[in-house]
Protein backbone atom coordinates (compact mmCIF):
# COMPACT_ATOMS: atom_id res chain seq x y z
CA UNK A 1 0.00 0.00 0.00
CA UNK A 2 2.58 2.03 1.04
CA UNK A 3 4.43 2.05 -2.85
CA UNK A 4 0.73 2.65 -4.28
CA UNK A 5 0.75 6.00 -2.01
CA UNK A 6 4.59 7.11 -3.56
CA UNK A 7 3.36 5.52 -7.19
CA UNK A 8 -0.47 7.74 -7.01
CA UNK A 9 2.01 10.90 -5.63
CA UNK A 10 3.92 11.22 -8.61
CA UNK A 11 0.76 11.13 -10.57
CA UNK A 12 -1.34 13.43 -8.65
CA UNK A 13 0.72 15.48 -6.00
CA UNK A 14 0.31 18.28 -8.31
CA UNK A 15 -3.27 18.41 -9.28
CA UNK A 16 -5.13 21.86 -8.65
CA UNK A 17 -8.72 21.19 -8.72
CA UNK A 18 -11.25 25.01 -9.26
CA UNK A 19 -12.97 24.82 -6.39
CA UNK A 20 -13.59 24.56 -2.51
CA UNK A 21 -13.02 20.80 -1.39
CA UNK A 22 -12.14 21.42 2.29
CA UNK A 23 -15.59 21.88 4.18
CA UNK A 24 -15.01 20.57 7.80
CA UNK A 25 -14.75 23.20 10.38
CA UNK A 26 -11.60 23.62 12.63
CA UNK A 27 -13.46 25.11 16.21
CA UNK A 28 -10.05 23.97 18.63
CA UNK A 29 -7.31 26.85 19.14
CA UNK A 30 -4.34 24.91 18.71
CA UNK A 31 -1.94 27.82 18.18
CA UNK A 32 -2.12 31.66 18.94
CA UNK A 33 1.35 33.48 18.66
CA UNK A 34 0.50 37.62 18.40
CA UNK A 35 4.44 38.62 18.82
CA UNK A 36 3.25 40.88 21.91
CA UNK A 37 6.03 39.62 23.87
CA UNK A 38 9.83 39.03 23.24
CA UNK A 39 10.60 35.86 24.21
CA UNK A 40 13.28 32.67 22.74
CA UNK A 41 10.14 30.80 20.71
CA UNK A 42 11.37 32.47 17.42
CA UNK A 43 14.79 33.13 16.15
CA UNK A 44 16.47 36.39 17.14
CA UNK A 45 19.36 36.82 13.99
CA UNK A 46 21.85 39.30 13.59
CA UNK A 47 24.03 38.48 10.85
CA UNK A 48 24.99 39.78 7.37
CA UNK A 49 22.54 38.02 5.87
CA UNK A 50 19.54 37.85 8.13
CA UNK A 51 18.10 40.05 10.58
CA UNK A 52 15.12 38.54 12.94
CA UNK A 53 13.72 40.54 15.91
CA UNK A 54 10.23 40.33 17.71
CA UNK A 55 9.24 43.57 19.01
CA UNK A 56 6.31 46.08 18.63
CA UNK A 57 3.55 43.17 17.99
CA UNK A 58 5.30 42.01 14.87
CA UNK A 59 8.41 39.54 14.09
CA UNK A 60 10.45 41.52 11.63
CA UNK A 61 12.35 39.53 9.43
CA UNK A 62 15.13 41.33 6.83
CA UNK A 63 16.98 38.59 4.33
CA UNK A 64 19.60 40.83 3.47
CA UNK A 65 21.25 38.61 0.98
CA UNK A 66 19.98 39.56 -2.60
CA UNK A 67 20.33 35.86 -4.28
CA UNK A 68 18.71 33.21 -1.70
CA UNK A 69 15.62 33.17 0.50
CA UNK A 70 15.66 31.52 3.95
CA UNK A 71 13.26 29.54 6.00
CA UNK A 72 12.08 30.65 9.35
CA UNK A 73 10.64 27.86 12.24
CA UNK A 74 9.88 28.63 15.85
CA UNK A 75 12.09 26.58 18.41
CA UNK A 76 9.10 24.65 19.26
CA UNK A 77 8.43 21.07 17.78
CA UNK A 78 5.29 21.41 16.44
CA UNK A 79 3.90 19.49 13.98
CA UNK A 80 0.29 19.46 12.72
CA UNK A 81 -1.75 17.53 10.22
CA UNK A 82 -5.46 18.85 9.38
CA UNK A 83 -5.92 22.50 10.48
CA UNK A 84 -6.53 25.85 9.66
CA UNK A 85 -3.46 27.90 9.65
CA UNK A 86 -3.93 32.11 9.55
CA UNK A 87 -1.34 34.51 9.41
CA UNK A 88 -0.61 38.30 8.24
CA UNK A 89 2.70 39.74 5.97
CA UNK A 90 3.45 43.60 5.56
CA UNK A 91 6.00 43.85 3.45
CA UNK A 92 8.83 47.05 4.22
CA UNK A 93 11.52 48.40 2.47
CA UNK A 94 14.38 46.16 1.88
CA UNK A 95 17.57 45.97 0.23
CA UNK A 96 15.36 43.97 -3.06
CA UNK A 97 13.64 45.18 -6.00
CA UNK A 98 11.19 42.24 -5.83
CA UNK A 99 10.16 41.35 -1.99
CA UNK A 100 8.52 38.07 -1.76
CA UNK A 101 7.31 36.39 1.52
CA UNK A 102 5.43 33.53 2.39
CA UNK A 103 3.67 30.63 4.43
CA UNK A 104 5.08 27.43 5.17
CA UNK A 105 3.49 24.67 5.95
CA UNK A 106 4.12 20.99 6.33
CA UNK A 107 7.47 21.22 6.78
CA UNK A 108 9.65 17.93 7.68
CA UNK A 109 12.19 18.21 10.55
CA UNK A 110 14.47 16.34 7.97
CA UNK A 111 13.85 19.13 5.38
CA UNK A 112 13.08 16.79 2.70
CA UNK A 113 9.79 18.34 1.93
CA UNK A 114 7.31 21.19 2.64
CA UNK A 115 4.50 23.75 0.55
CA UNK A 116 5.01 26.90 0.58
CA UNK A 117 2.46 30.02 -0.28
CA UNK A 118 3.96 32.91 -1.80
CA UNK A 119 2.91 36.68 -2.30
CA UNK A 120 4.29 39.33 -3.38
CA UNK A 121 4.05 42.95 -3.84
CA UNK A 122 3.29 42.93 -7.76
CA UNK A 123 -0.67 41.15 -6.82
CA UNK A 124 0.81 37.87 -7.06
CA UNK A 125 0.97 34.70 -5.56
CA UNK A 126 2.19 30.94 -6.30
CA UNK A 127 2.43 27.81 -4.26
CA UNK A 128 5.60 25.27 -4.27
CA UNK A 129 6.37 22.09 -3.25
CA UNK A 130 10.17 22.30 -1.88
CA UNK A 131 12.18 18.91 -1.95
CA UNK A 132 16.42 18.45 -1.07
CA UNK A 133 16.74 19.26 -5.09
CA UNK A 134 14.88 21.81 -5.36
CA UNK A 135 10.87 23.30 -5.78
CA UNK A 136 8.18 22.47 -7.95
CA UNK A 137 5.47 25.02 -8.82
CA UNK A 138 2.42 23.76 -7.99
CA UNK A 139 0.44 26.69 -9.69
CA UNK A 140 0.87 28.67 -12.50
CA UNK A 141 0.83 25.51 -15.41
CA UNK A 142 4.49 25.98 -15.79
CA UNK A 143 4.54 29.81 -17.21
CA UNK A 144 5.67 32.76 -15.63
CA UNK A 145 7.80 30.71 -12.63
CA UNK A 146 4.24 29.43 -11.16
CA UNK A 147 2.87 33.40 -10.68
CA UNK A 148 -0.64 33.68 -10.59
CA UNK A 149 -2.17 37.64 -11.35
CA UNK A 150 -4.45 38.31 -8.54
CA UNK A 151 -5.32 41.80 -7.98
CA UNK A 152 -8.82 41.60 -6.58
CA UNK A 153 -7.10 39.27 -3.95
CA UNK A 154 -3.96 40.89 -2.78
CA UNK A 155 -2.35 44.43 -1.66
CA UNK A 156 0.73 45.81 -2.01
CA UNK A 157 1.84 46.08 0.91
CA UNK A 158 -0.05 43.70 3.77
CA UNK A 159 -2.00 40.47 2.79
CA UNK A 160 -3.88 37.64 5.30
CA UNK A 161 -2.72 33.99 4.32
CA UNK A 162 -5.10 31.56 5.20
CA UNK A 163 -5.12 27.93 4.20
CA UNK A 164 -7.12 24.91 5.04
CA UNK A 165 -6.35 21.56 4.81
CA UNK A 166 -8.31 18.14 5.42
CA UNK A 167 -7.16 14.75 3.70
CA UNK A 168 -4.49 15.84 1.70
CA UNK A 169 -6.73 18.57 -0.11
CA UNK A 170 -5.68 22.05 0.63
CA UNK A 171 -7.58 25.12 0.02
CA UNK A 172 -6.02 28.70 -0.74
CA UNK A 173 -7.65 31.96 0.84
CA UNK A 174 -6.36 35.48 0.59
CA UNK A 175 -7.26 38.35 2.40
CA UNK A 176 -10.29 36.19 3.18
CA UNK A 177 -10.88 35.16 -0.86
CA UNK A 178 -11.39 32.01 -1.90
CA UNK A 179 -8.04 31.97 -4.45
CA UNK A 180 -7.96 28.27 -5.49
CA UNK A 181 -7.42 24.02 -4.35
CA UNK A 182 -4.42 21.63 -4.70
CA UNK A 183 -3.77 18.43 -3.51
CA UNK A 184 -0.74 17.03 -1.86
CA UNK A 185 -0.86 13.30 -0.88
CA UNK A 186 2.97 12.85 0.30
CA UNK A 187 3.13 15.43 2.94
CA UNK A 188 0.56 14.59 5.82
CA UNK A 189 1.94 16.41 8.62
CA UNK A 190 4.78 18.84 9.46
CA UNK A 191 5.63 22.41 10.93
CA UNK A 192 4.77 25.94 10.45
CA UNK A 193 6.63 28.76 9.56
CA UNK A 194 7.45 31.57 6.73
CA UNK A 195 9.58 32.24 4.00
CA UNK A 196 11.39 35.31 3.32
CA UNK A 197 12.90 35.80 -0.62
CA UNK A 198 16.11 37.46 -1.56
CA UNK A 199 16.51 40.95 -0.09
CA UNK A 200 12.96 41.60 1.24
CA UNK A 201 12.29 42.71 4.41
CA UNK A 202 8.69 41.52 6.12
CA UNK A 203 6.67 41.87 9.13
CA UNK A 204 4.42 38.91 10.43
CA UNK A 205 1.67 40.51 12.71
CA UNK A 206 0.08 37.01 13.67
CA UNK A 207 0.01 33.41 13.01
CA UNK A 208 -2.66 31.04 14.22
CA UNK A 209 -3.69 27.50 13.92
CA UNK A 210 -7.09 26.18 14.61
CA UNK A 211 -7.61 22.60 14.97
CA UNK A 212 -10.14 19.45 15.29
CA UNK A 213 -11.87 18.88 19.00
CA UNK A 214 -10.66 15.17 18.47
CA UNK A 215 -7.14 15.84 16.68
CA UNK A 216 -4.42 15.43 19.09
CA UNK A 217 -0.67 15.90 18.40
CA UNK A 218 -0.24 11.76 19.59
CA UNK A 219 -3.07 9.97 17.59
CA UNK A 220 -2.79 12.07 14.64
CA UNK A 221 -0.34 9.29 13.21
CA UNK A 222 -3.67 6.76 13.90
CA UNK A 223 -5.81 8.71 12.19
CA UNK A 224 -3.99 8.97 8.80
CA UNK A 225 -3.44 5.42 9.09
CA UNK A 226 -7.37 4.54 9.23
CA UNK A 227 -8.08 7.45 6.35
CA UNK A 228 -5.24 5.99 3.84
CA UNK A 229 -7.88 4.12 2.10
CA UNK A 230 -10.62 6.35 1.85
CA UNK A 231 -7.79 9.05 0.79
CA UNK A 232 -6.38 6.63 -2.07
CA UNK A 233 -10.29 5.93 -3.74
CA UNK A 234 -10.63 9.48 -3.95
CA UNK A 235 -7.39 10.76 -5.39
CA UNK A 236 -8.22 7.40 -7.76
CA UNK A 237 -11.36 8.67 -8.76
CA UNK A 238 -10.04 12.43 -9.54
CA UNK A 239 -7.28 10.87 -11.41
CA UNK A 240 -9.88 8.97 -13.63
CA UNK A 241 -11.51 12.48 -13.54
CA UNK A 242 -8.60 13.99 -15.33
CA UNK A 243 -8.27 11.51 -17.93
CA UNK A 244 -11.28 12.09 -19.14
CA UNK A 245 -10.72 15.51 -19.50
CA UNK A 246 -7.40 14.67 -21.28
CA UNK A 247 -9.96 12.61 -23.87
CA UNK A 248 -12.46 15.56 -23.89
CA UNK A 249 -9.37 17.84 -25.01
CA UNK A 250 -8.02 15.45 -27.33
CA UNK A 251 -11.08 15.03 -29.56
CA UNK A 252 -11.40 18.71 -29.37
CA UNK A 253 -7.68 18.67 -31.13
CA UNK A 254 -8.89 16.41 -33.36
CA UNK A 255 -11.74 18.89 -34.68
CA UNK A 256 -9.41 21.71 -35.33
CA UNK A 257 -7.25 19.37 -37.06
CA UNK A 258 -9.87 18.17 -39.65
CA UNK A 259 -11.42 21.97 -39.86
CA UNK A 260 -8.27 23.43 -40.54
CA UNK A 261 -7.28 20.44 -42.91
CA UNK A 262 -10.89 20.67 -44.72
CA UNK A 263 -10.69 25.00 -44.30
CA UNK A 264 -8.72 25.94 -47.49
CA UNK A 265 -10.15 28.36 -49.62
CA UNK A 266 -10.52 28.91 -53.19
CA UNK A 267 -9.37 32.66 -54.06
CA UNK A 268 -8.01 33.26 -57.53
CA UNK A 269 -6.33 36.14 -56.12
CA UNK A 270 -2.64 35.72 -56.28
CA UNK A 271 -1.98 38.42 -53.65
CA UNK A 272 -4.84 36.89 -51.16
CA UNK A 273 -3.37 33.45 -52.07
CA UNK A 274 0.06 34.37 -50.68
CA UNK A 275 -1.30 36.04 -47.41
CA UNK A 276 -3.79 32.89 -46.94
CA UNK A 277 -1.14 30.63 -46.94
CA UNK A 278 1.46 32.62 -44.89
CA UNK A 279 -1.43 33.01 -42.14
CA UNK A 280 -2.06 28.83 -42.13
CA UNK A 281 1.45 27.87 -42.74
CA UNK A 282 1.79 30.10 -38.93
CA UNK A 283 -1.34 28.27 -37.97
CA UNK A 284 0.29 24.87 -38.92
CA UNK A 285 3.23 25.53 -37.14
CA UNK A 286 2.16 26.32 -33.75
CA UNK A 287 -0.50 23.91 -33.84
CA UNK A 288 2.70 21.32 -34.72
CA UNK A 289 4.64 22.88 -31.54
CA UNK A 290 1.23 22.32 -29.63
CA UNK A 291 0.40 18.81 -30.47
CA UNK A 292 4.48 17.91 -29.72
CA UNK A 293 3.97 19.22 -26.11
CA UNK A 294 1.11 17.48 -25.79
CA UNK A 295 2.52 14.05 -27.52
CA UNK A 296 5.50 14.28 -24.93
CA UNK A 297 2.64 14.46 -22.07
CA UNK A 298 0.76 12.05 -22.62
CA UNK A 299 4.11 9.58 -23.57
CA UNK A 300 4.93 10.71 -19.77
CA UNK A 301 1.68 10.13 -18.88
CA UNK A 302 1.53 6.28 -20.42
CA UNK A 303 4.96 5.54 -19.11
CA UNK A 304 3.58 6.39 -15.61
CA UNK A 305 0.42 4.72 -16.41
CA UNK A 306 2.47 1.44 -17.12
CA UNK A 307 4.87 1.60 -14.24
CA UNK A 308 1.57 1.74 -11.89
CA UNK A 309 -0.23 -0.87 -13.53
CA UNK A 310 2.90 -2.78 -13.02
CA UNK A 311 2.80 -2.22 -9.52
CA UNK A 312 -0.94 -3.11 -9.33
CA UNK A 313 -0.66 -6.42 -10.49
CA UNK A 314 0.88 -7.48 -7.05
CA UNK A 315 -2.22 -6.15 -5.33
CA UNK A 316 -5.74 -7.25 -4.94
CA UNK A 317 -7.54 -4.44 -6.95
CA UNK A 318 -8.41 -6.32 -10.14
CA UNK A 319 -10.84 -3.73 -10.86
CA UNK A 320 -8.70 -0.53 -10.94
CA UNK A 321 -6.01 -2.73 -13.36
CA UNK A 322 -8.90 -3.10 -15.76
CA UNK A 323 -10.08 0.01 -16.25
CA UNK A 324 -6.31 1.55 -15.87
CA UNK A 325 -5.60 -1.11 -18.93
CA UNK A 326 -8.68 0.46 -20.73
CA UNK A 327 -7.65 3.50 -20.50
CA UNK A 328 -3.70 3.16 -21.26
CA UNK A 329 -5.26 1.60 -24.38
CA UNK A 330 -7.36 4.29 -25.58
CA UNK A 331 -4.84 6.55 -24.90
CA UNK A 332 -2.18 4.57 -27.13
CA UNK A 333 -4.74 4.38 -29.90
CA UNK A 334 -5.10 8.50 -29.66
CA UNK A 335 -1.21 8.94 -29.02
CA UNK A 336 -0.76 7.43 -32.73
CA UNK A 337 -3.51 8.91 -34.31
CA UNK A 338 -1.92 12.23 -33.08
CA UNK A 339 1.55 10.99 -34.71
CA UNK A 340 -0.15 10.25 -38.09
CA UNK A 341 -1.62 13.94 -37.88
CA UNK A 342 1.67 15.66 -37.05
CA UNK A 343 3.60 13.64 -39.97
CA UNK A 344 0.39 14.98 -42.79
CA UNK A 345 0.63 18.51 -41.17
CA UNK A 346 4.18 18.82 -41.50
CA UNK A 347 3.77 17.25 -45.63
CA UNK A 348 1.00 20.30 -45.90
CA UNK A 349 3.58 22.43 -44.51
CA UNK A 350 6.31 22.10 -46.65
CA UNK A 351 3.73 21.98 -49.71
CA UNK A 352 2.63 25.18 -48.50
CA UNK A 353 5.96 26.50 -48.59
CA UNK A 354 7.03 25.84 -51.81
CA UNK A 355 3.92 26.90 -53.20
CA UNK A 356 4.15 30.26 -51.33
CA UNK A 357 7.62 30.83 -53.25
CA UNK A 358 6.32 29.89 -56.89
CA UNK A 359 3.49 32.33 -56.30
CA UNK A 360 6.00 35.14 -55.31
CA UNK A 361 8.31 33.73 -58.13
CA UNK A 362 5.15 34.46 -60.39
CA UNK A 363 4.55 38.01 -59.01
CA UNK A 364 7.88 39.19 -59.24
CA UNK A 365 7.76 38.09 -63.35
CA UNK A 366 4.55 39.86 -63.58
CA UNK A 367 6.08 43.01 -62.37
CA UNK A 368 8.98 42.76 -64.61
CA UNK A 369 6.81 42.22 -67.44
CA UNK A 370 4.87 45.61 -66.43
CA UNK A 371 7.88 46.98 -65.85
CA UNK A 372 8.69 46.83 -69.79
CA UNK A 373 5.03 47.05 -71.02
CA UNK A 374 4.85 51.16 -69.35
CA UNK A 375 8.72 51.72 -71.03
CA UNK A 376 7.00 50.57 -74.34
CA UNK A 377 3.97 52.56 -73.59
CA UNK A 378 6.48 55.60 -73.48
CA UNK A 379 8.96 55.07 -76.41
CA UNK A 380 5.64 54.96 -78.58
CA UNK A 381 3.73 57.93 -76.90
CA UNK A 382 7.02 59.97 -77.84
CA UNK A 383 7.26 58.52 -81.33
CA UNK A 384 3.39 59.53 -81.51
CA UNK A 385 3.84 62.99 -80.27
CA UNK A 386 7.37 63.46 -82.70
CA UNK A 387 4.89 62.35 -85.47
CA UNK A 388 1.92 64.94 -84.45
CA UNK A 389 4.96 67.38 -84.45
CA UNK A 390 5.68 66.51 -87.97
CA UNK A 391 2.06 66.77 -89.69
CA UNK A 392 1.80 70.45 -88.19
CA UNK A 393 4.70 71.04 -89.74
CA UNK A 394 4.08 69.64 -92.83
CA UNK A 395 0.38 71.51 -92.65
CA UNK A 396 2.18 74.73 -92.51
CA UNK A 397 4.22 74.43 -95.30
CA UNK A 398 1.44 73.43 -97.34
CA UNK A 399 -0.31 76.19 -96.34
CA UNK A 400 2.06 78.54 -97.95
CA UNK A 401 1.69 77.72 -101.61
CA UNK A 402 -2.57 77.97 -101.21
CA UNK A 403 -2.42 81.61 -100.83
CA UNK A 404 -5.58 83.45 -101.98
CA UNK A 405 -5.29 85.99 -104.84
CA UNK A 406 -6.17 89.18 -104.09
CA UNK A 407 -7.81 91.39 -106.68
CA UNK A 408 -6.50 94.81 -106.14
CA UNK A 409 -9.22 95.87 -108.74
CA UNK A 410 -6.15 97.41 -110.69
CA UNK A 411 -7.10 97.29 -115.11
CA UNK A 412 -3.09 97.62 -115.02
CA UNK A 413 -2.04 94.74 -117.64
CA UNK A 414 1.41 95.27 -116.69
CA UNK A 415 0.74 94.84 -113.03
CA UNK A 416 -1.39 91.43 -113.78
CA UNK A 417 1.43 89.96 -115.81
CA UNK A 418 4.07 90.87 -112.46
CA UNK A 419 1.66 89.15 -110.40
CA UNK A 420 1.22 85.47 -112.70
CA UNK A 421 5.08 85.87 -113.15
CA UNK A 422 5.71 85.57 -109.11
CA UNK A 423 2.68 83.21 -108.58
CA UNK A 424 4.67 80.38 -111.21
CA UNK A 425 7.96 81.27 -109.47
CA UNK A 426 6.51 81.03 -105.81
CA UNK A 427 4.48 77.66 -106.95
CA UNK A 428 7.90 76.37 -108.17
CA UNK A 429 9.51 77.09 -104.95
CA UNK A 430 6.70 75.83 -102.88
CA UNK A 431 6.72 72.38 -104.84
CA UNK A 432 10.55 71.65 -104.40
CA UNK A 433 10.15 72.86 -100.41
CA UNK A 434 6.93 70.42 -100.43
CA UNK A 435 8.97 67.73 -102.70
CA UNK A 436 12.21 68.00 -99.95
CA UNK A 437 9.25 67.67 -96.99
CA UNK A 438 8.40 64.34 -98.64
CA UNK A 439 11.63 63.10 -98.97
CA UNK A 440 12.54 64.06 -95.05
CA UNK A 441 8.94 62.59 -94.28
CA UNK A 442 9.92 59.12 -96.27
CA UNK A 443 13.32 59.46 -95.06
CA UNK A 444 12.45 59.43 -91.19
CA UNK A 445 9.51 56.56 -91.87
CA UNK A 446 12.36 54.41 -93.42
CA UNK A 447 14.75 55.34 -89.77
CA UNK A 448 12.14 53.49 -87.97
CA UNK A 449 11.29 50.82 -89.76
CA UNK A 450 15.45 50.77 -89.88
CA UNK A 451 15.71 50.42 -93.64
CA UNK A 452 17.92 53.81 -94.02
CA UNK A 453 21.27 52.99 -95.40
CA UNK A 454 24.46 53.45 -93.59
CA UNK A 455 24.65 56.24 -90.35
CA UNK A 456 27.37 58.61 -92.44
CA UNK A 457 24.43 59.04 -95.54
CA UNK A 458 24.23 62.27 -95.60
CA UNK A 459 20.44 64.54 -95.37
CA UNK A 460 20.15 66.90 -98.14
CA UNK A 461 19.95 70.34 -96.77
CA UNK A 462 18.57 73.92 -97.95
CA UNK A 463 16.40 73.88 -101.01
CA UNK A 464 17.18 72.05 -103.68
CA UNK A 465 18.17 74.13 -107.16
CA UNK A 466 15.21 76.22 -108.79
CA UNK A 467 13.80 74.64 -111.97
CA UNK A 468 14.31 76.78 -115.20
CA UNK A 469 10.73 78.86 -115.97
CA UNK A 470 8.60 77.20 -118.36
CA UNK A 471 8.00 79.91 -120.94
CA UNK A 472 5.40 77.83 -122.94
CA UNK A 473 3.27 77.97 -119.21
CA UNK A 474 0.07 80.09 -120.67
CA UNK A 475 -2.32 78.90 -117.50
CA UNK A 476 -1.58 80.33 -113.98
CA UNK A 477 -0.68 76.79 -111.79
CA UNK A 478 -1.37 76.10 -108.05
CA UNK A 479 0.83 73.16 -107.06
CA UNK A 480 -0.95 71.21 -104.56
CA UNK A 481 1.42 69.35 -102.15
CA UNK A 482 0.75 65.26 -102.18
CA UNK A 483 -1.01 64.30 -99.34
CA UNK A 484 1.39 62.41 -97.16
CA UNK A 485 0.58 58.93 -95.35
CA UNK A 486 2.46 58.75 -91.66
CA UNK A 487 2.28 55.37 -90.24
């Protein structure tokens, strides 16, 4: 029986349950210490790293040294085992940036184990289960160094600890709030006395203990003895509790798996695309991170399982091996299941991946391509505008040989023939500019289709040589310039 209590306290010593579980009522004043009154029951330390003195109502206790804490017992062996302990810390100014005092209760005389209840001066609290190696944090589910946030519970400076305990279930009170349950099946009895962490400096205004009518320091030993079994088919039953809530949470992992695996979406959008799958490929990987931690809990959890079972088998509860087989079972059956998923969410996650860098491959060659699409856009808006520039030109010039005559109303035949003489010499003129316009015009159409001749061809320039006058020319002639085609 005695290695199915160690075996069931490595399973459950740690379990923190929501709610009140210790109901009996403690009526007997066991212990009343107000600090009125100097005397040798606690410590009095002067050293350079403690400082203990009872005066004014109050035990002030300084830990000077910043690194450690220290433990503080009265000289008196007293031990208790279900009770109602009650004290009050004001914390002071110390030599510490981070004052943090406490409870202690349960403490062996061989200081192999006792619980502690912290505070602090931040609204925070914590309780831990010190051992020769070390402490365990009994609150907190293993963030933030076991610190609970409790600000509706606790002040800054002075807080009332009060805890209750009756068969190894322990409830938490502060300042007279209910804060929270744990259980503790090892420790059954031990002392009281307080903590005080590195460099804080803390006052302890009372501590009392109230007790059972029948609880006696000499038969408490009896009485554990005759409650072992009743204690061990109820930490049994709360450990069958918590399985099932490990198989509640499991199928609820198993619905996000198949709504994230079934929750892809079908946007044509190559920008949305990339941001979708950046957003589940994070999803993926904490959910992989998630489902490890809980793969490497529940492997604890079945090695445990197996190593009790083991030890079962030599006792007479054929029962509890059953159902303890059961559920190792249906736990081995989920533990693979959740193997399988973590291998097909890692495949999706490397799909994902290289899908993610083909789509940005993709955009990046769109953007090129743009890129060159608005520099052709440009060369031809200039060519178009260099062209526009060229049919004004070419407008004007034409212009010039259409001018109107004017009829001076002069009967001057001498002054008529003047006038058709210059007409025929300006229309000559005006049809070898508009002739050298053409060839310029042709010219420049045959530079962009590149089928000019060599770079060193030289442009004619200036007008070309006048044509000799016609003297046979009877009729007065308006050369019209050809009408030019630009592509």
């Amino acid at each position: 029986m005695k290695k199915n209590r160690l075996l069931l306290f490595s399973l459950l010593q740690f379990s923190v349950l929501g709610a009140q579980q210790v109901t009996k009522d403690f009526p007997k004043l066991q212990w009343d210490e107000d600090f009125n009154l100097a005397n040798e029951k606690w410590p009095q330390t002067y050293n350079s790293d403690n400082f203990f003195l009872v005066q004014n109502g109050s035990f002030d206790m300084q830990r000077t040294n910043t690194k450690t804490g220290t433990f503080v017992f009265p000289s008196e062996d007293k031990t208790f085992g279900y009770f109602e302990v009650r004290c009050r810390l004001v914390f002071r100014e110390g030599p510490g940036a981070q004052p943090v005092a406490g409870l202690v209760i349960q403490a062996q005389g061989d200081g192999s184990g006792a619980l502690v209840v912290e505070v602090n001066d931040r609204f925070q609290y914590r309780v831990r289960r010190m051992t020769r190696d070390g402490s365990v944090n009994l609150t907190g589910a293993g963030e933030n160094e076991g610190w609970i946030k409790a600000k509706r519970f606790l002040n800054k400076d002075g807080n009332t600890i009060v805890v209750k305990t009756y068969e190894k279930v322990y409830d938490l009170y502060l300042n007279d709030q209910y804060a929270i349950t744990f259980t503790e099946i090892e420790l059954s009895q031990g002392k009281i006395g307080f903590y005080v962490g590195p460099g804080t400096k803390v006052s302890a205004e009372f501590v009392k203990v109230m007790g059972d009518e029948n609880f006696t320091m000499v038969n408490s030993d009896v009485q554990n003895q005759a409650e072992e079994s009743l204690t061990l088919q109820q930490i049994i039953v709360r450990l069958k509790e918590t399985l099932n809530k490990k198989d509640k949470r499991i199928a609820e992992l198993e619905a996000e798996v198949r709504r994230l695996a079934t929750g892809r979406g079908n946007d044509t959008m190559m920008q949305r695309k990339l941001q979708e799958s950046d957003r589940r490929n994070f999803d993926l990987v904490r959910q992989v991170d998630k489902y490890r931690v809980d793969l490497e809990a529940s492997k604890a959890k079945i090695a445990e399982l197996e190593q009790f079972r083991n030890q079962i088998r030599e006792s007479e509860s054929g029962d509890i091996l059953i159902n303890l087989t059961n559920i190792n079972t249906r736990q081995r059956q989920q533990l693979e299941k959740l193997e399988q998923l973590k291998r097909q969410l890692e495949t999706e996650n490397t799909e994902l991946k290289a899908e993610r860098l083909r789509i940005t491959q993709e955009n990046d060659q769109f953007r090129m391509a743009g890129f060159e699409k608005d520099e052709e856009i440009g060369l031809l808006q200039r060519r178009l505008a260099e062209k526009d520039s060229l049919v004004q030109e070419l407008f004007q010039r034409g212009n010039i040989g259409n001018v109107n005559k004017i009829d001076t109303g002069s009967n001057s035949k001498k002054k008529r023939v003047r006038e058709k003489k210059n007409n025929r010499e300006e229309s000559q003129d005006t049809a070898a500019s508009n002739q050298l316009s053409a060839d310029e015009i042709r010219r420049l159409q045959e530079q962009e289709r590149g089928t000019v001749g060599k770079p060193s061809d030289p442009l004619p320039t200036g007008k070309l040589p006048k044509p000799k006058k016609d003297k046979k020319v009877k009729k007065e002639k308006v050369i019209i310039p050809e009408t030019i085609i630009i592509d």
